[in-house]
Protein backbone atom coordinates (compact mmCIF):
# COMPACT_ATOMS: atom_id res chain seq x y z
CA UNK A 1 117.07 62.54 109.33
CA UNK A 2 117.05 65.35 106.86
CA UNK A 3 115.24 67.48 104.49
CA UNK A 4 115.85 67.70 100.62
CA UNK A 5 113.74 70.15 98.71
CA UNK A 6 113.75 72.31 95.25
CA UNK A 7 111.62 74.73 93.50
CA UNK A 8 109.07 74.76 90.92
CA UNK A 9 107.40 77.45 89.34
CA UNK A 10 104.06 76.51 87.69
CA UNK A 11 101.61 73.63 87.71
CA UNK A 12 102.51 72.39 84.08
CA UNK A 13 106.63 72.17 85.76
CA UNK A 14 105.11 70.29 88.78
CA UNK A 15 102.80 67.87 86.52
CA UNK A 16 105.42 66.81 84.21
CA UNK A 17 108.85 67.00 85.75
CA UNK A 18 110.01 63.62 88.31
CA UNK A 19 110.41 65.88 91.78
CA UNK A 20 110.56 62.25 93.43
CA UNK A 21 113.62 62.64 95.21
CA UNK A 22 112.57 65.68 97.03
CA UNK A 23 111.17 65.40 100.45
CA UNK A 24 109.29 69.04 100.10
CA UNK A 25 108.96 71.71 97.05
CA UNK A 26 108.78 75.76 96.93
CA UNK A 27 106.21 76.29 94.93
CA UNK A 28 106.28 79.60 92.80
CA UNK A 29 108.95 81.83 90.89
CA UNK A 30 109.35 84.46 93.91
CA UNK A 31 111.32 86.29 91.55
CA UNK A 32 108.63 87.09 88.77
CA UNK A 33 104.99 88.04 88.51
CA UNK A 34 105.05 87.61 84.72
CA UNK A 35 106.22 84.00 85.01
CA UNK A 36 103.67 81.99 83.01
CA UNK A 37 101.30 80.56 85.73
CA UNK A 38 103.06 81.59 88.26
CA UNK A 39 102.33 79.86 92.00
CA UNK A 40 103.48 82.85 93.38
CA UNK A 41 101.06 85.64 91.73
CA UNK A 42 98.45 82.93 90.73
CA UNK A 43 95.88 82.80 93.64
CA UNK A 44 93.88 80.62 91.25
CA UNK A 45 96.52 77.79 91.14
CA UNK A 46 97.74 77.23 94.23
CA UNK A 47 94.99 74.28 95.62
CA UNK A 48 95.78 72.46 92.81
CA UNK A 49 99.38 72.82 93.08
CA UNK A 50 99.13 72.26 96.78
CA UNK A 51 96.96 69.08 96.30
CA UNK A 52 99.59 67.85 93.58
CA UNK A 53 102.57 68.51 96.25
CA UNK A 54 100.56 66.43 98.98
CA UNK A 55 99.35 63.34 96.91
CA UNK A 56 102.85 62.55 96.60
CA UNK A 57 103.71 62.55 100.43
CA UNK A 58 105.80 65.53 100.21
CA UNK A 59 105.62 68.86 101.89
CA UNK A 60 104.65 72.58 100.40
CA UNK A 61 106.08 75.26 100.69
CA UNK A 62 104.79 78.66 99.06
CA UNK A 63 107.15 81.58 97.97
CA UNK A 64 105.41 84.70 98.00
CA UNK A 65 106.70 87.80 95.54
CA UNK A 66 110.43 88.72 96.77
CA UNK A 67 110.20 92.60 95.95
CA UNK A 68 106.86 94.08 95.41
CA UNK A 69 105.97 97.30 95.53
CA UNK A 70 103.22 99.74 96.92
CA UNK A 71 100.93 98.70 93.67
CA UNK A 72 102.04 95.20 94.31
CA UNK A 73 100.41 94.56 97.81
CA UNK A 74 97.06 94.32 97.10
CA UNK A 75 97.40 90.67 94.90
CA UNK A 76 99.78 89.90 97.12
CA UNK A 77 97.63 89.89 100.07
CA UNK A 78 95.05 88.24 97.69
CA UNK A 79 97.47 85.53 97.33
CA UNK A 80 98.23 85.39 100.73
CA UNK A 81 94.73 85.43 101.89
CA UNK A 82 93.94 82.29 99.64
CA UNK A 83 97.19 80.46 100.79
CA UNK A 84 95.98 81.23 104.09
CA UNK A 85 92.97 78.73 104.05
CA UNK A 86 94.50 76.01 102.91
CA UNK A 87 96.89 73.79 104.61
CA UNK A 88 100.43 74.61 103.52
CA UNK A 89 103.62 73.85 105.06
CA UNK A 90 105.35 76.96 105.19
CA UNK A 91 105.03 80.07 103.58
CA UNK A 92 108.61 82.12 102.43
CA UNK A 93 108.40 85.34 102.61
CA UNK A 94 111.77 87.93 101.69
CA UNK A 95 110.43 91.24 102.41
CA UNK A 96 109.70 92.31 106.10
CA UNK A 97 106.34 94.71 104.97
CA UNK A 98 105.26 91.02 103.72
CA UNK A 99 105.95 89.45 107.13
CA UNK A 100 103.68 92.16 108.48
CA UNK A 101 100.89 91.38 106.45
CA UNK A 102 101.04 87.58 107.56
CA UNK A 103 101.18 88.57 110.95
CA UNK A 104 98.11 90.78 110.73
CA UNK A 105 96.36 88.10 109.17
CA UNK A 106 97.34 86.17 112.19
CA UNK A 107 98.91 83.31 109.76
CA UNK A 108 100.01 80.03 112.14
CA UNK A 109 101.86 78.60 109.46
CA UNK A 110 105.33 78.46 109.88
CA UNK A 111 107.30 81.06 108.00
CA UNK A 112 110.41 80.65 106.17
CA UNK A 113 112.99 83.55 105.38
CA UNK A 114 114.16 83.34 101.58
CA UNK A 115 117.50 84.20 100.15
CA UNK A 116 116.66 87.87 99.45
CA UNK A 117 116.03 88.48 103.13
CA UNK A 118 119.46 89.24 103.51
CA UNK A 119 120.19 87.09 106.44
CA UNK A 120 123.95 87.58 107.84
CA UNK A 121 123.67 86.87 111.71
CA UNK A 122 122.16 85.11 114.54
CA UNK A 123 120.79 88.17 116.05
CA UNK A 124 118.95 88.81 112.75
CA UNK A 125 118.05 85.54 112.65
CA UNK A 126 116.45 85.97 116.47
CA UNK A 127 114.49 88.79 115.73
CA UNK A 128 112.70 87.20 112.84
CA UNK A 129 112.06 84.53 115.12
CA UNK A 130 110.20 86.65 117.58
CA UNK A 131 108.11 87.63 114.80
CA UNK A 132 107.11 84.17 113.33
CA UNK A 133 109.77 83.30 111.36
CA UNK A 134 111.08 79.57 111.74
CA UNK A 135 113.40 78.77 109.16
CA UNK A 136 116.08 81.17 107.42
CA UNK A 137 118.25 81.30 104.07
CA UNK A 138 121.26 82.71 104.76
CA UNK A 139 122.90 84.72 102.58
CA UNK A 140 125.11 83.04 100.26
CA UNK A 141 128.44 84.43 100.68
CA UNK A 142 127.96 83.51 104.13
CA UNK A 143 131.04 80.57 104.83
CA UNK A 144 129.83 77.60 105.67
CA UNK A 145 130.96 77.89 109.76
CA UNK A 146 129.12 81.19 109.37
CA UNK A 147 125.69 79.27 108.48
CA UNK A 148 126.40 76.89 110.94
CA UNK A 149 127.07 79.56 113.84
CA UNK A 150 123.35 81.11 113.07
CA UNK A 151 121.66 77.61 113.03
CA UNK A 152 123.74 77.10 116.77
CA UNK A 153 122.79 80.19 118.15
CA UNK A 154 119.45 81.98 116.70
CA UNK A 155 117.75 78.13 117.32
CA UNK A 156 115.54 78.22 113.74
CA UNK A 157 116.11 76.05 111.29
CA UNK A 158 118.84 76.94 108.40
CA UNK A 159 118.05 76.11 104.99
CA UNK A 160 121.22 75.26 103.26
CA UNK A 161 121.53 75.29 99.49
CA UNK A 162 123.96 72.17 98.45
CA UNK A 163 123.52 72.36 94.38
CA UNK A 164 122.57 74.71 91.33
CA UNK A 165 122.94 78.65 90.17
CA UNK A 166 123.72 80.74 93.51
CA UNK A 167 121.11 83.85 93.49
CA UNK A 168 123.02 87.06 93.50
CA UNK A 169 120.79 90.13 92.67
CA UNK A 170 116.81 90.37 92.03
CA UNK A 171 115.00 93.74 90.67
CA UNK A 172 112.07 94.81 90.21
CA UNK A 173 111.98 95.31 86.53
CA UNK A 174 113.16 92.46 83.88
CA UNK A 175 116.74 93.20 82.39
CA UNK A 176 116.43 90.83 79.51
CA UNK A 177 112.50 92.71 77.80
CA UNK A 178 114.87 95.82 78.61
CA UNK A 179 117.60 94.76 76.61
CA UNK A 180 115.98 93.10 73.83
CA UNK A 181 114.36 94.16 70.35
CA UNK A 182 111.05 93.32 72.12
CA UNK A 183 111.70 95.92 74.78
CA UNK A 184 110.15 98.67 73.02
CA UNK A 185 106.72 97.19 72.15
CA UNK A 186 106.12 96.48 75.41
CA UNK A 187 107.30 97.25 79.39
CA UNK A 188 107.57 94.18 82.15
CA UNK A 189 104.62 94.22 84.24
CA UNK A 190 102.00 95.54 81.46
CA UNK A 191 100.99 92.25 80.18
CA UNK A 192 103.24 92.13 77.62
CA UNK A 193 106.03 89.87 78.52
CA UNK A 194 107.18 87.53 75.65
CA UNK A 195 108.72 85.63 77.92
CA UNK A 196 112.31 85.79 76.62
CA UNK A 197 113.14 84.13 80.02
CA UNK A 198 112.34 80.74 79.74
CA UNK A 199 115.43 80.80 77.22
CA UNK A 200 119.18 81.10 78.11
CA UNK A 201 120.93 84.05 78.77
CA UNK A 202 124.57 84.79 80.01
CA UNK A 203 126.97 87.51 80.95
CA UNK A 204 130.20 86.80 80.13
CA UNK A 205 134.06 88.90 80.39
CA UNK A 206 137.00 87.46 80.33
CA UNK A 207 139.29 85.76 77.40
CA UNK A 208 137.38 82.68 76.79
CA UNK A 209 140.26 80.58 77.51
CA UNK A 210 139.46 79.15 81.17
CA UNK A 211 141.51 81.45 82.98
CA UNK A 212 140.71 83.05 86.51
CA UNK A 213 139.90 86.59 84.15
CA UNK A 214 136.62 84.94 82.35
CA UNK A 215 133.65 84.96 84.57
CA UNK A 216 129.95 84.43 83.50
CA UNK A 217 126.64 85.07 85.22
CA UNK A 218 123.23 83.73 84.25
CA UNK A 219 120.37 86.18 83.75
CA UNK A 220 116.44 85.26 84.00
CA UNK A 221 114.68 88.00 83.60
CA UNK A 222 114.93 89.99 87.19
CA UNK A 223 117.19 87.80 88.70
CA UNK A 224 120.63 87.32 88.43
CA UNK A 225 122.24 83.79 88.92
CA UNK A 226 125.82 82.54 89.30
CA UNK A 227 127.35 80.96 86.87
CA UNK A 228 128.91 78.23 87.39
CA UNK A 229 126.49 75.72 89.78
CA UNK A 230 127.16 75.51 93.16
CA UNK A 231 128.12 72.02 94.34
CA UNK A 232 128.33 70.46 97.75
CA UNK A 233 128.00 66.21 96.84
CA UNK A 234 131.30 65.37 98.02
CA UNK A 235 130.76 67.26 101.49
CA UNK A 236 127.47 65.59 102.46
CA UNK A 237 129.77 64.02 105.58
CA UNK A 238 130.60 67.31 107.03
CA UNK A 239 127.00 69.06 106.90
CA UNK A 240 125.46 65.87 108.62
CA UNK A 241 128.68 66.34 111.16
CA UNK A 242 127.57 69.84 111.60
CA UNK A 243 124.48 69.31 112.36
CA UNK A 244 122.56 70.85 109.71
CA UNK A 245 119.65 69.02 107.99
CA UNK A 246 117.92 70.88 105.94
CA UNK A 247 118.97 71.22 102.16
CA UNK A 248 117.83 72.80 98.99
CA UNK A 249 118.48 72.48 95.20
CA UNK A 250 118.30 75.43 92.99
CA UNK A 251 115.72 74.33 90.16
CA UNK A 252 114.80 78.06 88.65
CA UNK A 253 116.28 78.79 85.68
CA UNK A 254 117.67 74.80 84.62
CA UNK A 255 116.50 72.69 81.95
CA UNK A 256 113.91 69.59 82.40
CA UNK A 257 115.08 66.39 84.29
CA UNK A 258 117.89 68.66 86.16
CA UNK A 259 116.02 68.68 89.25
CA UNK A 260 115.47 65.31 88.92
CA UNK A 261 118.69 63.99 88.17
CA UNK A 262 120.50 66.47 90.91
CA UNK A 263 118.21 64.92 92.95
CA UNK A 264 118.81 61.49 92.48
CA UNK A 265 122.38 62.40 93.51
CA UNK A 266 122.01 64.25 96.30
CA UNK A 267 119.55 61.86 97.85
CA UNK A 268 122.06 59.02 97.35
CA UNK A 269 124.83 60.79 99.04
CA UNK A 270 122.85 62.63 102.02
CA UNK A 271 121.14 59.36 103.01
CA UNK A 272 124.87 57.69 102.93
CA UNK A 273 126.63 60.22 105.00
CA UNK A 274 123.52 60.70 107.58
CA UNK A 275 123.87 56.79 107.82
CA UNK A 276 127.81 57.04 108.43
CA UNK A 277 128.60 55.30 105.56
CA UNK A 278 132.03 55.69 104.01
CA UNK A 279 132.46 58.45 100.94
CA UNK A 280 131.93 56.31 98.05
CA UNK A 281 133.77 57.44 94.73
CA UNK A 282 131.94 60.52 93.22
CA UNK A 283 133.63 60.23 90.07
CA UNK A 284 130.59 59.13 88.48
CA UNK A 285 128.56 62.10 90.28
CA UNK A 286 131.00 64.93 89.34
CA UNK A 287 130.31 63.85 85.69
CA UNK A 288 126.79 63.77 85.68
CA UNK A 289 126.73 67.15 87.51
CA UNK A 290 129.55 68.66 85.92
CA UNK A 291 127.55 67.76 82.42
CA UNK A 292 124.23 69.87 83.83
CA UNK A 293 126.29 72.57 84.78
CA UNK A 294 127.76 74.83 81.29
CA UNK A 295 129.79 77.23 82.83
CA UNK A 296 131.35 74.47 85.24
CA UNK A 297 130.83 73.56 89.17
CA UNK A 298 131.61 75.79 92.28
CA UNK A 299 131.31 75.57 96.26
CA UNK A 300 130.17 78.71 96.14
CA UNK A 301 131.67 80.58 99.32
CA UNK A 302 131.02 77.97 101.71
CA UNK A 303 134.86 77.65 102.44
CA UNK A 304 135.63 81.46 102.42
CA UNK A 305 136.77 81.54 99.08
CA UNK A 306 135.75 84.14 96.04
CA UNK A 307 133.12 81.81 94.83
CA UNK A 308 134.54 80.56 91.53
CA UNK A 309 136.30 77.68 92.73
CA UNK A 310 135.83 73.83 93.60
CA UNK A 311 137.11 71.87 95.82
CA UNK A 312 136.97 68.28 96.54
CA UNK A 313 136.92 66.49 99.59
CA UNK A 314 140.57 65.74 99.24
């Protein structure tokens, strides 16, 4: 009927949060090497996170580093090479000199495109089929008739992200060890990291006082997030009408139980709007989401908008 799935970035996250809404998981932090046991830099880790995944009848997927460089490649294609003998359900790959290197390895498993592929079209979207690609993240400020006019036409699957922090920019060195008093005993990548990352950290501008002038972005380290948290629960009728099916909530970054509890929702409302079901009152929803989100709750650009904004089904 459809897919739900989220991310997780280590084994101890994947052992101890409840992921039991979820119908598949990205394992790994695609964003950071230095992420403490990392699936994605962590060669070691990944049978056991794999075998974790499976025992509970879900899928795995495995995100592979989003913007290595030339010194990067080489555990990279260790990690590859490992993930490569055993029996995952995707691999998601961002970088086209990755997609190479699973191609040379002659890798069967399906390959997903992840957010900082930079997806805006169809014909992109075709081309990465050709070269194994079978499932694609658009880019978010994509409208939502945009994402649906790729998954029409490029015929690959379209993951679409319905809840949580919208990723905006990823680098290749850590903005918050730069900017910190810990910055000078140590550089990101050396071995170093303190790991300021696993804590909050926002940008804000603006007044303070609610108005359209205060905006705020959400930092992790060498990603940047949005804000506010995207939110799609009252539109679950409309995806299943357009014919998409395959759905993601953004877990890197939140709190424990958020996953979960998103989930719970999102589960809930999916199954009732792939089974036809009238819109039940989301009051109760809102406030449970809106109470996980600090900064507030967005649609993100789905409906051609600046991003900032919600809007209801009414």
């Amino acid at each position: 009927m459809f897919e739900l799935s989220t991310d997780v970035g280590n084994l101890k996250e994947l052992r101890e949060g409840d992921f039991s809404a979820y119908d598949a998981i990205y394992l790994g932090d695609f964003s950071c090497p230095e992420y403490p046991n990392n699936f994605s830099s962590h060669a070691d880790l990944l049978e056991a996170g794999l075998q974790h995944v499976h025992a509970r009848g879900q899928k795995a997927y495995l995100r592979l580093y989003a913007v290595p460089g030339n010194d990067d490649l080489a555990w990279v294609g260790d990690v590859i090479d490992t993930a490569l003998q055993l029996p995952f359900d995707a691999l998601e790959v961002h970088n086209l000199g990755v997609l190479r290197m699973l191609r040379e390895r002659s890798c069967t498993a399906p390959i997903h495109l992840g957010v900082f592929g930079n997806l805006y079209t169809h014909e992109t979207a075709k081309v990465l089929k050709d070269f194994g690609v079978t499932r694609v993240y658009p880019n978010p400020e994509l409208s939502l008739d945009e994402v649906r006019y790729i998954a029409e036409h490029a015929d690959v699957e379209v993951l679409v992200p319905v809840h949580g922090k919208i990723p905006l920019v990823i680098s290749e060195t850590c903005f918050i060890l730069e900017h910190s008093e810990d910055g000078a005993e140590g550089a990101c990548g050396d071995g170093s990291c303190s790991y300021q990352c696993t804590q909050d950290h926002w940008l804000k501008r603006g007044r303070g006082d609610g108005s359209r002038a205060d905006w705020s972005l959400k930092d992790t380290g060498r990603m940047t997030l949005s804000g506010k948290d995207l939110c799609m629960v009252e539109h679950g009728g409309r995806l299943a009408d357009m014919g998409l099916k395959h759905f993601y909530v953004h877990n890197k970054g939140e709190a424990p139980g958020y996953a979960a509890a998103v989930g719970r929702i999102y589960r809930d409302a999916l199954t009732r709007a792939f089974a036809g079901e009238a819109a039940p009152d989301f009051a109760p929803a809102l406030d449970t989401l809106a109470g996980l989100a600090r900064e507030g709750l967005c649609n993100g650009y789905y409906f051609e908008g600046a991003g900032q904004r919600y809007i209801g089904r009414n």
